[in-house]
PDB file of N, CA and C in Angstrom:
ATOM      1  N   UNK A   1      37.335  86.318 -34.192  1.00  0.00           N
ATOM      2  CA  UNK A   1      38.186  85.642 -33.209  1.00  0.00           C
ATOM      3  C   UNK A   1      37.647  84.242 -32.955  1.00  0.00           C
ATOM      4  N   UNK A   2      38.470  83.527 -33.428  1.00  0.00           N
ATOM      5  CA  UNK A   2      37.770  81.894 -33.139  1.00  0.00           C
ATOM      6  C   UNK A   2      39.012  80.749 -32.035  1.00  0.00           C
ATOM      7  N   UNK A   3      38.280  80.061 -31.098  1.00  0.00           N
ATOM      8  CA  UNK A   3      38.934  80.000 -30.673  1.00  0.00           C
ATOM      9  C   UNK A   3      39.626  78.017 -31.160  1.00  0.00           C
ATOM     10  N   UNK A   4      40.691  77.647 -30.528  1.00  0.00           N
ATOM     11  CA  UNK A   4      41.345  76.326 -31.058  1.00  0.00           C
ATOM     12  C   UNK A   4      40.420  75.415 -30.470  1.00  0.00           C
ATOM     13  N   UNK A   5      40.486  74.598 -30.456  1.00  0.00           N
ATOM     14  CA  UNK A   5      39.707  73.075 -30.160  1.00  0.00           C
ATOM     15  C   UNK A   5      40.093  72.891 -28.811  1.00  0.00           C
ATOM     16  N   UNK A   6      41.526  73.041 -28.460  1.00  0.00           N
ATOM     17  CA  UNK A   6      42.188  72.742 -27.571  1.00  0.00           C
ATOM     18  C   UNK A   6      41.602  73.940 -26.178  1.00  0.00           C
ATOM     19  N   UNK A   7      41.642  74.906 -27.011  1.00  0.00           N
ATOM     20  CA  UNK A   7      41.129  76.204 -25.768  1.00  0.00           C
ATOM     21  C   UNK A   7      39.506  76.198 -25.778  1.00  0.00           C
ATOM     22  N   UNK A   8      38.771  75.484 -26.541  1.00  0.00           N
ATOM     23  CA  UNK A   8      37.412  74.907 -26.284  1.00  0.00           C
ATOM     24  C   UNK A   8      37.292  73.935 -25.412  1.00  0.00           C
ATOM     25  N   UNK A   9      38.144  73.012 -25.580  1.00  0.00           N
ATOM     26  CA  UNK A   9      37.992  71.718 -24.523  1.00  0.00           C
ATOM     27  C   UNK A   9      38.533  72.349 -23.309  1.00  0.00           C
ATOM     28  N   UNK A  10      39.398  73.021 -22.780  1.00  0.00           N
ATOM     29  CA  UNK A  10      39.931  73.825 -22.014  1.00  0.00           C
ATOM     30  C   UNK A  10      38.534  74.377 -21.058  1.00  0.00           C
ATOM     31  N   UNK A  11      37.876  75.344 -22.284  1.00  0.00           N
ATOM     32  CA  UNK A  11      36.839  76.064 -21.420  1.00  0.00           C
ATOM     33  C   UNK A  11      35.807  75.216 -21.141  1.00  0.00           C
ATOM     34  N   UNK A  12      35.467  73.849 -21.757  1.00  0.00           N
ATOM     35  CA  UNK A  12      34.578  73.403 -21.622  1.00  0.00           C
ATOM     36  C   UNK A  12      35.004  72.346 -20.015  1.00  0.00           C
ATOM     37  N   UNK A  13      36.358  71.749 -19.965  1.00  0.00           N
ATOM     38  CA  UNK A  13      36.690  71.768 -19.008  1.00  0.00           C
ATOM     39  C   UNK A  13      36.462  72.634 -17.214  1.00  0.00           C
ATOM     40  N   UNK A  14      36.538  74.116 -17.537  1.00  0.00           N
ATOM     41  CA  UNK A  14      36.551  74.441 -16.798  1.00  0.00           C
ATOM     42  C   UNK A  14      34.994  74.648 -16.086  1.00  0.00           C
ATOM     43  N   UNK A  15      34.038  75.011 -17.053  1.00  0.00           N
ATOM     44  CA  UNK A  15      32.721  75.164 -17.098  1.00  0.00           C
ATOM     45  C   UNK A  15      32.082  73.847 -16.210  1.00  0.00           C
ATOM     46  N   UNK A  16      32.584  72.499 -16.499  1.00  0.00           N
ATOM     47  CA  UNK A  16      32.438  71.542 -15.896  1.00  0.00           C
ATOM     48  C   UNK A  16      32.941  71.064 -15.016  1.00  0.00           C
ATOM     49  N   UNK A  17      34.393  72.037 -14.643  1.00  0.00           N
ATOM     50  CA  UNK A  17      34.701  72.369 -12.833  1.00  0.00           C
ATOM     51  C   UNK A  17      33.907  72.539 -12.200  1.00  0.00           C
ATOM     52  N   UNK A  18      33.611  73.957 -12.698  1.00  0.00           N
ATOM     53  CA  UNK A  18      32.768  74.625 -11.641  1.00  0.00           C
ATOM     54  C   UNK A  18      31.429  74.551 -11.645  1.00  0.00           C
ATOM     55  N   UNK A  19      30.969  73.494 -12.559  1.00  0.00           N
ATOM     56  CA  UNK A  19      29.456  72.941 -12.111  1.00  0.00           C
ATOM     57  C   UNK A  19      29.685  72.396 -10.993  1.00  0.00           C
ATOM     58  N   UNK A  20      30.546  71.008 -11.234  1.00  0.00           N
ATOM     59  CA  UNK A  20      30.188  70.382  -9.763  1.00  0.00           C
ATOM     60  C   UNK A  20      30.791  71.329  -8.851  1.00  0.00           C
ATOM     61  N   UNK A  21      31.189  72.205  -8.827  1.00  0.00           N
ATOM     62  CA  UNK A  21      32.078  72.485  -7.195  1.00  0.00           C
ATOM     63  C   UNK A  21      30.879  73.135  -7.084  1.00  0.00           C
ATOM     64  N   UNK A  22      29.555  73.988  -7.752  1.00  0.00           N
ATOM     65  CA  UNK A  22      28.620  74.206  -7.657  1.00  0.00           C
ATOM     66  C   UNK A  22      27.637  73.350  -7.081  1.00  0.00           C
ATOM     67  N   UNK A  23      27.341  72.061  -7.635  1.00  0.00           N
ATOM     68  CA  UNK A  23      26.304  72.171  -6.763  1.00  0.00           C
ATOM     69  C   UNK A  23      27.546  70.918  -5.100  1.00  0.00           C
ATOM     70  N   UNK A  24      28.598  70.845  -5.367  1.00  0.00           N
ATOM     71  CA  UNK A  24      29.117  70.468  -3.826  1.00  0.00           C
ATOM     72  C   UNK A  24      29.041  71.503  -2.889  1.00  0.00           C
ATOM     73  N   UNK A  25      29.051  72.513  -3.479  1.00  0.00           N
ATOM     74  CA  UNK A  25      29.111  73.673  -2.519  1.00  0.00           C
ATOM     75  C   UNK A  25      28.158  73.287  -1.262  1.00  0.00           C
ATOM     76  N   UNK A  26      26.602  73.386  -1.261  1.00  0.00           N
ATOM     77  CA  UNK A  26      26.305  72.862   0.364  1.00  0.00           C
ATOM     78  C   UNK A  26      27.035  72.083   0.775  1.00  0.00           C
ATOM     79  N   UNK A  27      26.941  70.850  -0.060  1.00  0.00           N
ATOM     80  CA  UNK A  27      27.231  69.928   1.178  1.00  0.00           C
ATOM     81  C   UNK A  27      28.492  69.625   1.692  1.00  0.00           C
ATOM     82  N   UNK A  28      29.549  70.828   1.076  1.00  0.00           N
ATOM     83  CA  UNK A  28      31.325  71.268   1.826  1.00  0.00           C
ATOM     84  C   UNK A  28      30.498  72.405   3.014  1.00  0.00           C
ATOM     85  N   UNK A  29      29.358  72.722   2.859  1.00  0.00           N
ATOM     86  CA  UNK A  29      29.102  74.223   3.508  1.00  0.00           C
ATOM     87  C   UNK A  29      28.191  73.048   4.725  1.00  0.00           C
ATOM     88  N   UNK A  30      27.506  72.499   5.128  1.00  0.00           N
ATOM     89  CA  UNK A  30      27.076  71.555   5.565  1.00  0.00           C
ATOM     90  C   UNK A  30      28.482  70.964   6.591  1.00  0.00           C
ATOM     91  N   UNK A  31      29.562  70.527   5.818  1.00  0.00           N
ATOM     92  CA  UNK A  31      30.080  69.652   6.471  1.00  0.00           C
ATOM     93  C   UNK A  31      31.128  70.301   7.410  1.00  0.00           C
ATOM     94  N   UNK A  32      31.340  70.997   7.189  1.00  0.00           N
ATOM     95  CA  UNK A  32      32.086  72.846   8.161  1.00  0.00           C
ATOM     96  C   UNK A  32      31.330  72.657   8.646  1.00  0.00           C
ATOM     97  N   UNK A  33      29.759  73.091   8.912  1.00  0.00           N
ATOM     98  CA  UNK A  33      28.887  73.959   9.781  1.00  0.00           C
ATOM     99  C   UNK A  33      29.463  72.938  10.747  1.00  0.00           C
ATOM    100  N   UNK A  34      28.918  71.546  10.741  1.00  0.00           N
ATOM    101  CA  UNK A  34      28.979  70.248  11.335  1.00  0.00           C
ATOM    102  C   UNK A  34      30.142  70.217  12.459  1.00  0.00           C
ATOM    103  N   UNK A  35      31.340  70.175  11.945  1.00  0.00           N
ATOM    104  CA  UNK A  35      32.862  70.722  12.878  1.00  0.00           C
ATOM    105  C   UNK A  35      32.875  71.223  13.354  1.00  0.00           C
ATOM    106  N   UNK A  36      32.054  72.301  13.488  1.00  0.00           N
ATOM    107  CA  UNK A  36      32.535  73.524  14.513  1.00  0.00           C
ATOM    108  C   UNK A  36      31.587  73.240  15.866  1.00  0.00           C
TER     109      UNK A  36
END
């Protein structure tokens, strides 16, 4: 099973979503605490 170029860049896309929402995560978790 190999996958297209297109569904590589895809996953590689997504992988590099959710890094950064990784490391934003404190400082969205930080900026809530802050509001309340």
């Amino acid at each position: 099973w190999r996958l297209t170029n297109k569904e590589l860049r895809f996953m590689e896309a997504v992988m590099h979503f959710q890094g950064e929402l990784a490391s934003d995560a404190p400082f969205i978790e930080a900026l809530l605490r802050r509001k309340r």
